[in-house]
Protein backbone atom coordinates (compact mmCIF):
# COMPACT_ATOMS: atom_id res chain seq x y z
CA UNK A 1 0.00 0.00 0.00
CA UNK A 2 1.44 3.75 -1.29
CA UNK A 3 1.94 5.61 1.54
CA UNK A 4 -0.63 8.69 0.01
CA UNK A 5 -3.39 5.79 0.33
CA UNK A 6 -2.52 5.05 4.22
CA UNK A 7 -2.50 8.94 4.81
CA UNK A 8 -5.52 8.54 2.74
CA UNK A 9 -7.35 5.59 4.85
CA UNK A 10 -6.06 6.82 8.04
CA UNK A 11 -7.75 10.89 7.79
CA UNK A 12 -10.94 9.20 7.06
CA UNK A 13 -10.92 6.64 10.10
CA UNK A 14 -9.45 9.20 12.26
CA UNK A 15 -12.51 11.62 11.20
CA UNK A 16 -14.92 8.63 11.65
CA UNK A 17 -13.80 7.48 14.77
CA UNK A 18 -14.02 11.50 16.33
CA UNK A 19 -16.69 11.90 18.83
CA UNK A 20 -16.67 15.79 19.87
CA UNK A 21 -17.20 17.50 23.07
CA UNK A 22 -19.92 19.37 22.12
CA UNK A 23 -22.34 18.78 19.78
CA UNK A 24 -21.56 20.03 16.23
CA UNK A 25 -18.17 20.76 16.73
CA UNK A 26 -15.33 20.83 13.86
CA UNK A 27 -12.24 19.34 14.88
CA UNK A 28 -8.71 20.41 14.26
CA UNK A 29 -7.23 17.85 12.27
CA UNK A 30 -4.04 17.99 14.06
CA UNK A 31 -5.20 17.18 17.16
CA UNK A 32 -6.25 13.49 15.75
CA UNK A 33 -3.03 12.96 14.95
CA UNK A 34 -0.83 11.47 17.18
CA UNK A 35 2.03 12.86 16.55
CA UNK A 36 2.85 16.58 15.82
CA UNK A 37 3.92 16.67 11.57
CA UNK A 38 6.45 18.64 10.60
CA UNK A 39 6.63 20.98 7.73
CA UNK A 40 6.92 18.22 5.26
CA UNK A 41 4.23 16.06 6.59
CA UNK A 42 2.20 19.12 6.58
CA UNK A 43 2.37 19.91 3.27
CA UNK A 44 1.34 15.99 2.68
CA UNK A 45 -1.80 15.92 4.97
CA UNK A 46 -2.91 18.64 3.47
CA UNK A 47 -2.87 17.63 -0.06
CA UNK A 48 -4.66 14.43 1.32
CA UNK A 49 -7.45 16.71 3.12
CA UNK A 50 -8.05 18.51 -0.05
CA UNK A 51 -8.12 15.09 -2.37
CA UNK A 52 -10.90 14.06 -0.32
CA UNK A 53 -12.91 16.99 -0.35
CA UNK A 54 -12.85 17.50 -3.48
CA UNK A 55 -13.79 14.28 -3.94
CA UNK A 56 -16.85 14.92 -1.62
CA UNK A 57 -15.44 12.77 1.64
CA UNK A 58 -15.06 15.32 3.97
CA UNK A 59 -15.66 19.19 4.31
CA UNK A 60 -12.63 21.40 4.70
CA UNK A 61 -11.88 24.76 6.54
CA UNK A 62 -8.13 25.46 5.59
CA UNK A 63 -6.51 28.70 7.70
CA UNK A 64 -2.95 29.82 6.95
CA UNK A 65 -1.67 27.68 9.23
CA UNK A 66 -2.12 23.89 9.61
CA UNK A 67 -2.86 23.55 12.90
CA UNK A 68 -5.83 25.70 12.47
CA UNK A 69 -7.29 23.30 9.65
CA UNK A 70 -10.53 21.24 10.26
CA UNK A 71 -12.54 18.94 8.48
CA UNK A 72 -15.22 16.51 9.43
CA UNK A 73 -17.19 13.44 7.03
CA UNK A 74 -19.86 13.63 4.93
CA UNK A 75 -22.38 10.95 4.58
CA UNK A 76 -20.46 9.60 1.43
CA UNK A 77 -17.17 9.72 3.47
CA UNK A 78 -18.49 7.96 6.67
CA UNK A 79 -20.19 5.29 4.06
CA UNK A 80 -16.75 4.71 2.79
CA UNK A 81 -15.19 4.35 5.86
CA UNK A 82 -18.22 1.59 6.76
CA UNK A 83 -18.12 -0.23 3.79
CA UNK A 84 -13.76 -0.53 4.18
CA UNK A 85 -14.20 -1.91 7.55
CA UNK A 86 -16.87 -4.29 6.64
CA UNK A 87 -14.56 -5.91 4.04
CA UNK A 88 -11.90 -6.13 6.38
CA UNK A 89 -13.80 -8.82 8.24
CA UNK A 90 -16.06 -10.67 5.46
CA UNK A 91 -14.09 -14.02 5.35
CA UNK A 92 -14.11 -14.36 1.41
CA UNK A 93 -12.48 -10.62 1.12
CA UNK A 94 -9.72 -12.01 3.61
CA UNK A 95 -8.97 -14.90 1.63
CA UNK A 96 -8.97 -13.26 -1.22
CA UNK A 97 -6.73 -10.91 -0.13
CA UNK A 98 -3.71 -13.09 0.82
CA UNK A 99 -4.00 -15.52 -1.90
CA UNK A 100 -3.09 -12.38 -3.79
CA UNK A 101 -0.94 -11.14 -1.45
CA UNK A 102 1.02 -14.43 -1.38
CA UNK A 103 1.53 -15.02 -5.11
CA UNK A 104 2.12 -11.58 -5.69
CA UNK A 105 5.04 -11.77 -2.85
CA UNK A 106 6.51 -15.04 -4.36
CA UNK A 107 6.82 -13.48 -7.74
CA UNK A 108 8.37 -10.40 -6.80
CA UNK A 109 11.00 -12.35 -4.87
CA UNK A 110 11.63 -15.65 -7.08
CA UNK A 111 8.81 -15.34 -10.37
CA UNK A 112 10.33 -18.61 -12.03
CA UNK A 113 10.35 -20.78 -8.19
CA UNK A 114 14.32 -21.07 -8.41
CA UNK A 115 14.55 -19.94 -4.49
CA UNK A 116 12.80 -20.65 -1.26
CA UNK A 117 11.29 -17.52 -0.10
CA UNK A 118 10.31 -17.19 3.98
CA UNK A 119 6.76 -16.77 4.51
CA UNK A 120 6.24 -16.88 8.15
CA UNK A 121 7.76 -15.50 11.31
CA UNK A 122 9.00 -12.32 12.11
CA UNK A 123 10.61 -11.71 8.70
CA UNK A 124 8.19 -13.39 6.46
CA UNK A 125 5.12 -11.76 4.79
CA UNK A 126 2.28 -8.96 6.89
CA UNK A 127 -0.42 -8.42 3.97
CA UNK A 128 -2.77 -5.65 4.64
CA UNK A 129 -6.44 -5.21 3.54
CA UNK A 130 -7.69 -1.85 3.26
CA UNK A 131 -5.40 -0.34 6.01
CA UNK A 132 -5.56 -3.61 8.41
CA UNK A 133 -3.41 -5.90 8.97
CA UNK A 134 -4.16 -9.52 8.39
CA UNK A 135 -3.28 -12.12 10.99
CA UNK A 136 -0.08 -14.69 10.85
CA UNK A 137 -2.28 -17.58 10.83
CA UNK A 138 -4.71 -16.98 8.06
CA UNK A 139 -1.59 -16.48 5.56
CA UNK A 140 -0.54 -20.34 6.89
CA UNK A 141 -3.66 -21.35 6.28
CA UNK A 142 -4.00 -20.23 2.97
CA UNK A 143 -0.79 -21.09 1.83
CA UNK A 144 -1.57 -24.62 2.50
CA UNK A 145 -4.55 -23.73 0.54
CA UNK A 146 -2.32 -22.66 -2.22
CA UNK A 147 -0.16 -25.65 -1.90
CA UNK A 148 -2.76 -28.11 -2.50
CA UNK A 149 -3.95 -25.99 -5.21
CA UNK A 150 -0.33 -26.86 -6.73
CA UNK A 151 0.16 -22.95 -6.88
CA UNK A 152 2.85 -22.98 -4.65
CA UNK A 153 5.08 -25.55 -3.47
CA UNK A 154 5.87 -25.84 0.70
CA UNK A 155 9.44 -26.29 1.66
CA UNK A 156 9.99 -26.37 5.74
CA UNK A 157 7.39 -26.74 8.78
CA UNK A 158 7.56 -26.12 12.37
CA UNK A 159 5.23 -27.34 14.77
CA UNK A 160 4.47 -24.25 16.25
CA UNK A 161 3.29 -22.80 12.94
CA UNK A 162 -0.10 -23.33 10.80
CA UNK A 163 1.43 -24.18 7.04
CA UNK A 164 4.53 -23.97 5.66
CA UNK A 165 7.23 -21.64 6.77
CA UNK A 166 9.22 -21.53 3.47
CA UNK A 167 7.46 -21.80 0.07
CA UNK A 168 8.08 -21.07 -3.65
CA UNK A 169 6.15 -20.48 -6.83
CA UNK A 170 5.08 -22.84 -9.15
CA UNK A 171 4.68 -22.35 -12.86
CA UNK A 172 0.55 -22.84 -12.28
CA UNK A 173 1.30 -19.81 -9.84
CA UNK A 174 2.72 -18.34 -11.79
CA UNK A 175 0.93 -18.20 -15.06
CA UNK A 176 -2.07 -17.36 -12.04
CA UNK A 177 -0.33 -14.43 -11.38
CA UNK A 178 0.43 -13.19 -14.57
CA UNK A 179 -3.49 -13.91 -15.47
CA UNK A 180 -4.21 -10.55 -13.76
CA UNK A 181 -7.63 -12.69 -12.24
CA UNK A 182 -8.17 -14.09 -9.46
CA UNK A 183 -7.25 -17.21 -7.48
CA UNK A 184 -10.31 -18.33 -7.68
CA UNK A 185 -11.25 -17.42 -11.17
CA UNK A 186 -8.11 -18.82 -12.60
CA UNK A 187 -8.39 -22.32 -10.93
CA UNK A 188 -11.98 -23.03 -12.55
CA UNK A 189 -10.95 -22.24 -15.98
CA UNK A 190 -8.16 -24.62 -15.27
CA UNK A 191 -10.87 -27.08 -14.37
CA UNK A 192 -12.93 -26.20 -17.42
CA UNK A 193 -9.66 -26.39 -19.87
CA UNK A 194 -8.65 -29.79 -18.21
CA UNK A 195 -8.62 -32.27 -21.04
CA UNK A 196 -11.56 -35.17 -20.68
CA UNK A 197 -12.03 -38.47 -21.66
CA UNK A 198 -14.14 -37.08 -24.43
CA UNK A 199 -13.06 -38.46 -27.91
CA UNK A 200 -14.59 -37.12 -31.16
CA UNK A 201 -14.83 -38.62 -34.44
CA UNK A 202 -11.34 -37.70 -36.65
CA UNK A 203 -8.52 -39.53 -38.37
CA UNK A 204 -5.05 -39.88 -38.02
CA UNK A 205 -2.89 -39.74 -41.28
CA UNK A 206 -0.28 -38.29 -42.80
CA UNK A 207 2.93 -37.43 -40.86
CA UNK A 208 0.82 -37.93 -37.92
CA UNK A 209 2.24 -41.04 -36.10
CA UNK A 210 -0.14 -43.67 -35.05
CA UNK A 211 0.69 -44.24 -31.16
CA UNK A 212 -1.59 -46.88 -30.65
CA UNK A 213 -2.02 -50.51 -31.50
CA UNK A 214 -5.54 -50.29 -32.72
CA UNK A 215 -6.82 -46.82 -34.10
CA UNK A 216 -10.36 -46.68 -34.83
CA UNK A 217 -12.80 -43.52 -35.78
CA UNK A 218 -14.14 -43.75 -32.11
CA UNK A 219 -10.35 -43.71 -30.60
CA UNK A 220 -9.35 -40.45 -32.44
CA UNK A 221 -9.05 -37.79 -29.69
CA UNK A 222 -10.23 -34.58 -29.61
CA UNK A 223 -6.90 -32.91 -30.90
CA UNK A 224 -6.90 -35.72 -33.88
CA UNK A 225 -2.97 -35.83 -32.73
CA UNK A 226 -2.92 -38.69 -29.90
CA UNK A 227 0.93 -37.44 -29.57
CA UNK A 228 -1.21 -34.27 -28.15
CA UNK A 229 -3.13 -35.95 -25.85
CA UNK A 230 -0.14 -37.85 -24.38
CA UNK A 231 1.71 -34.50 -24.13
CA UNK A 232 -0.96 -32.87 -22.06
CA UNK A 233 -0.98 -35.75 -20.13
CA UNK A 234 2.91 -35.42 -18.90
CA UNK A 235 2.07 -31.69 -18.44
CA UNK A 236 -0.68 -32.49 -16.00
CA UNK A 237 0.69 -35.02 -14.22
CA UNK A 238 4.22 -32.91 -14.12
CA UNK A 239 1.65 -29.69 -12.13
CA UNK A 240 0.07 -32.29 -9.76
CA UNK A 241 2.96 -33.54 -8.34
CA UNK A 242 3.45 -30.84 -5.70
CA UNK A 243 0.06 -32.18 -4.17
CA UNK A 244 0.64 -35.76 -4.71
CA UNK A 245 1.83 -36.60 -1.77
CA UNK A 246 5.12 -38.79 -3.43
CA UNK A 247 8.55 -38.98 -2.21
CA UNK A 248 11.24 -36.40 -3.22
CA UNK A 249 12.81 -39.31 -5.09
CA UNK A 250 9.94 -40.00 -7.14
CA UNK A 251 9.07 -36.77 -7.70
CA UNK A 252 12.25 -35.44 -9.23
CA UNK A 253 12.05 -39.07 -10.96
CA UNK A 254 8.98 -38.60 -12.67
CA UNK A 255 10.47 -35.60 -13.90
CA UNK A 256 13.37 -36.89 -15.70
CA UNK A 257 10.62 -39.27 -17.25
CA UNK A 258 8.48 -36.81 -18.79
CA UNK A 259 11.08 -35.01 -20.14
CA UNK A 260 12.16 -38.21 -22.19
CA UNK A 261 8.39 -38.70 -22.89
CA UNK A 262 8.17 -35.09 -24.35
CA UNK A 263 11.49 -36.25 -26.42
CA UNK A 264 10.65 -38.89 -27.99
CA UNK A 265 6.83 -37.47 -28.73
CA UNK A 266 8.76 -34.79 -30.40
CA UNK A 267 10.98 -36.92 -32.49
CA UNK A 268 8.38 -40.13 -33.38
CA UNK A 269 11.22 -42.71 -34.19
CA UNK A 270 10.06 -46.06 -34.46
CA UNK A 271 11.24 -47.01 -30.90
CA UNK A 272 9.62 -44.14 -29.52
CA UNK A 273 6.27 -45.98 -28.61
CA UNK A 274 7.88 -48.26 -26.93
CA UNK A 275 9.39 -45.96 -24.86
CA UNK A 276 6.75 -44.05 -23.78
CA UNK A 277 4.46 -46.39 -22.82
CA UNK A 278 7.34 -48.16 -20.84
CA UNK A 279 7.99 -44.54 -19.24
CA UNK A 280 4.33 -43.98 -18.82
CA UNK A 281 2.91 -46.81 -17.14
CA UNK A 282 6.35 -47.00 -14.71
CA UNK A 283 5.34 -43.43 -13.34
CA UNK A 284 1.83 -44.35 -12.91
CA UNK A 285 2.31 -47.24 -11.13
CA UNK A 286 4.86 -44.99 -8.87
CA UNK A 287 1.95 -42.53 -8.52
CA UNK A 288 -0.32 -45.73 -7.49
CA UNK A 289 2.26 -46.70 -5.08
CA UNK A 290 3.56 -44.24 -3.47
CA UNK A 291 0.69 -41.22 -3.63
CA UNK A 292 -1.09 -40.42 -0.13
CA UNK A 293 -4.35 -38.58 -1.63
CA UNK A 294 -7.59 -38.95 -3.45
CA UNK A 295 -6.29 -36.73 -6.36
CA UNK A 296 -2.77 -38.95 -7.27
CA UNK A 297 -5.95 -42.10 -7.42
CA UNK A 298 -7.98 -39.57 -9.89
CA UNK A 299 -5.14 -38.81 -11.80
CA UNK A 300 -4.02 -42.53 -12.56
CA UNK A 301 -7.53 -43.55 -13.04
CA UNK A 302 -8.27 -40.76 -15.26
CA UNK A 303 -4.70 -41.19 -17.27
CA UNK A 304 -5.57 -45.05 -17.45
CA UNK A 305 -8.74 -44.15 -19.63
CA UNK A 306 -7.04 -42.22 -21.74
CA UNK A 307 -4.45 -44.74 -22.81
CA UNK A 308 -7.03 -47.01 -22.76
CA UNK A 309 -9.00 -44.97 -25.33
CA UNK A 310 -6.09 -44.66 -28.00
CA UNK A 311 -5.55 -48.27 -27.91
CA UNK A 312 -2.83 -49.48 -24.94
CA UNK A 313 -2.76 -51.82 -22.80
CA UNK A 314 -2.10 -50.19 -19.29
CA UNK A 315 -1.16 -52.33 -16.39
């Protein structure tokens, strides 16, 4: 937050939270403050106080000197002031607010995920909704939000802490963050963009290389390349694996695999299909073994299907 928007937030709630002496009275706007400004920070409230009555906040009596200048809200100011502290509590707005203030944090200190950033503790992130600060433990809880979301990925714990302490970005968080939507907007057109187990009527011909052992009009997918589906199969199973729940081992394994699945997809020598489906059903069957959720279970199911559908056998 700019410092001219705290001055901003902070003359209305001072003006707001006023009650007078008498009825009817004007205060001073220096004595809210509780410090005395000098010169500089003068010249700064004072450009604030007259931004906000020109924009029909508050009403203004200016005297050559500051500490003679008073001002008090209209109905349109004190609404604003209501309306910024009801957000501050509604639950969604919260959320909302440090799932932004998360990924945007991340990507401002490591935007590809090369480094471990701190998140909690002393040093790690304070986000701020409309002048308040949010608490410690709703930015844990989130994060682990974010981390099953595969958004983020969680590095250390400690016990005394809700979620993880150190985090980095992942390239779903950041393509979220580069979206310019929200968290929540970008994750269900994920959903709807997921590929299915929808297959429409096509051919396969040409330089197009024929992956399975029996094609059929009813097994074309929905790309008419099945080198397209398999690709965006690696690719999805490559994002889950933050939330998989797999070993470190297997993870950085199942790495190494797709990226010799996305090689020999690309070059479609005749050995290639052997290799793939080798490669493919060996990380499955590590996902089988080793994952600890309901989603790594989806994910082999759902890849299963698929293979199934251009023709291979799958163990």
């Amino acid at each position: 937050m700019s410092d001219s928007h705290s001055r901003r937030i902070r003359a209305l709630e001072l003006l707001y939270d006023h009650v007078p002496e008498n009825a009817g009275e004007i205060p001073s706007f220096v004595d809210l403050l509780s410090d005395t400004p000098d010169d500089h920070a003068e010249d700064l409230w004072r450009g604030t106080l007259r931004l906000l009555h020109n924009q029909g906040l508050i009403k203004l009596a200016e005297t050559m000197g500051f500490g003679g200048t008073a001002a008090y809200l209209t109905d349109t100011g004190r609404a604003e002031v209501e309306e910024r502290r009801r957000r501050r509590t509604n639950p969604a707005e919260m959320r909302s607010a440090t799932e932004r203030g998360i990924l945007q944090y991340l990507y401002q200190e490591s935007p590809n995920g090369t480094e471990w950033t701190q998140l909690r503790g002393d040093d790690g992130l304070k986000i701020v909704l409309e002048g308040s600060t949010l608490p410690d433990n709703l930015v844990g809880r989130v994060a682990e939000q974010l981390k099953e979301a595969g958004l983020i990925e969680g590095g250390s714990y400690v016990a005394e802490l809700e979620g993880p302490l150190t985090v980095r970005l992942t390239g779903l968080g950041q393509r979220c963050i580069e979206s310019g939507v929200s968290v929540e907007e970008f994750l269900n057109k994920q959903r709807q963009t997921q590929p299915g187990h929808v297959f429409h009527i096509g051919t396969i011909s040409g330089s197009n290389l024929n992956w399975g052992d029996h094609v059929t009009q009813n097994a074309t997918t929905s790309s008419g390349l099945v080198g397209d589906e398999l690709r965006q199969l690696v690719q999805a199973i490559v994002l889950a694996l933050p939330v998989l729940g797999l070993p470190d081992d297997d993870v950085e394994a199942i790495r190494r695999d797709s990226e010799i699945i996305e090689g020999e997809l690309q070059q479609q020598t005749p050995e290639s299909k052997g290799i793939v489906r080798a490669v493919f059903n060996r990380n499955l069957n590590r996902i089988l073994a080793e994952g600890e959720n309901q989603l790594a279970l989806y994910l082999v199911a759902s890849a299963k299907v698929l293979l199934r559908n251009i023709g291979w056998d799958v163990a």
